[in-house]
Protein backbone atom coordinates (compact mmCIF):
# COMPACT_ATOMS: atom_id res chain seq x y z
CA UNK A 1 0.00 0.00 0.00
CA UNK A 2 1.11 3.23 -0.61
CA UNK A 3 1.36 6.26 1.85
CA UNK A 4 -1.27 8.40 -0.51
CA UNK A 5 -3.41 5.37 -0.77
CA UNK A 6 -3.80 4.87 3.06
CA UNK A 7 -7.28 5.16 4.59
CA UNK A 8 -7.81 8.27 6.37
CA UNK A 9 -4.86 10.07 4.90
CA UNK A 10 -5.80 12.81 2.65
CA UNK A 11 -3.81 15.45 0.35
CA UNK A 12 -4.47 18.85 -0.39
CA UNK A 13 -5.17 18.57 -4.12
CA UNK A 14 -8.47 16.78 -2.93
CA UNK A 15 -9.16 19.20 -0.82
CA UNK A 16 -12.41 22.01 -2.26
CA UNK A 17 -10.54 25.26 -3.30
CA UNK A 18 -11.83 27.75 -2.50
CA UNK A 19 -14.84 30.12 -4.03
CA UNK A 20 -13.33 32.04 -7.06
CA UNK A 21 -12.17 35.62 -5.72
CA UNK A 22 -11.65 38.59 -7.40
CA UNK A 23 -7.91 39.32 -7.24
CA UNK A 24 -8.44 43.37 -7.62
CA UNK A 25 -11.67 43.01 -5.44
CA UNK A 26 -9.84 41.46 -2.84
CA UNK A 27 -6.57 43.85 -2.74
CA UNK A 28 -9.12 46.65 -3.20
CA UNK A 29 -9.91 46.86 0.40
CA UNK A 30 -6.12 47.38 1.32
CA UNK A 31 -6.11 49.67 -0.96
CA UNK A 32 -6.15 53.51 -0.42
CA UNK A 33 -9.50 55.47 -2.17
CA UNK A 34 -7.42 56.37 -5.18
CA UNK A 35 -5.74 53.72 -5.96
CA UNK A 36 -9.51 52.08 -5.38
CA UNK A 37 -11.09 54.99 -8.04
CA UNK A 38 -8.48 52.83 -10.21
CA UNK A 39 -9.65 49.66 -10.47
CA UNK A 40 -13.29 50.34 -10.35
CA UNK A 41 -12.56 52.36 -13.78
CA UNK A 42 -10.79 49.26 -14.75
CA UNK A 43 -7.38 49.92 -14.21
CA UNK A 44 -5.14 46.74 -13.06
CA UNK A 45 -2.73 46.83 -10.68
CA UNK A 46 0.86 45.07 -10.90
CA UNK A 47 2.70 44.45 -7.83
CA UNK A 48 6.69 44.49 -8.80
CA UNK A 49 9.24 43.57 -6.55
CA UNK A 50 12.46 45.00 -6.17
CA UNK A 51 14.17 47.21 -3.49
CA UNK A 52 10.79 50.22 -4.28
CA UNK A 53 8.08 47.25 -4.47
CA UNK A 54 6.17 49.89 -6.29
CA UNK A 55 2.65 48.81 -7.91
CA UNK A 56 2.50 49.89 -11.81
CA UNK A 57 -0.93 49.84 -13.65
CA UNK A 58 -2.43 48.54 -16.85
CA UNK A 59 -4.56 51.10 -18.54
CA UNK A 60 -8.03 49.14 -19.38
CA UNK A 61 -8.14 50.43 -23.03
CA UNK A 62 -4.51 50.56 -24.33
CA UNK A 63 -3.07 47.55 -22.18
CA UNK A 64 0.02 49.52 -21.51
CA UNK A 65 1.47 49.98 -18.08
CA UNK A 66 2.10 53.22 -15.72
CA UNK A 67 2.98 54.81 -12.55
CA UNK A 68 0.14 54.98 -10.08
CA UNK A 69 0.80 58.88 -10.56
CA UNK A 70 0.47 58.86 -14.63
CA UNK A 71 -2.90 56.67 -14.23
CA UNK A 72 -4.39 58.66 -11.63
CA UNK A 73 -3.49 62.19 -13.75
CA UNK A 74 -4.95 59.98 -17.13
CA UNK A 75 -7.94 58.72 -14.75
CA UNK A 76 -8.87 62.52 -13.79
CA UNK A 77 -8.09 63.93 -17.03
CA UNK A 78 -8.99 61.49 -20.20
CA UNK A 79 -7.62 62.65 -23.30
């Protein structure tokens, strides 16, 4: 018998995963109210690491990334 076959002894890819979560949804509540105004106009945010660990964002139209400044200044004034 083998260990994964023994009664009683279960592994974690039978386990249920869990309900499907919005990623953005989720991080949204950590979130401070801009960087919140963001996502709900469909901005998406990419954590980089690094020695800054600075977030960059994907515009929703254009698919191109920028500074949390540059989206916010796009956000408030669309061009």
């Amino acid at each position: 018998m083998k260990f994964q076959d023994a009664p009683g002894h279960h592994h974690a890819k039978h386990a249920k995963a869990p309900p499907d979560t919005n990623i953005n949804t989720a991080r949204a509540t950590k979130r401070d109210p801009d960087e919140r105004r963001l996502i709900a106009a469909g901005w998406v945010p990419k954590d980089r690491c690094g020695p800054l660990s600075l977030t960059i964002w994907q515009h929703p139209d254009t698919g191109f990334y920028s500074s949390r400044e540059v989206a916010l200044r796009r956000l408030d004034n669309p061009t």
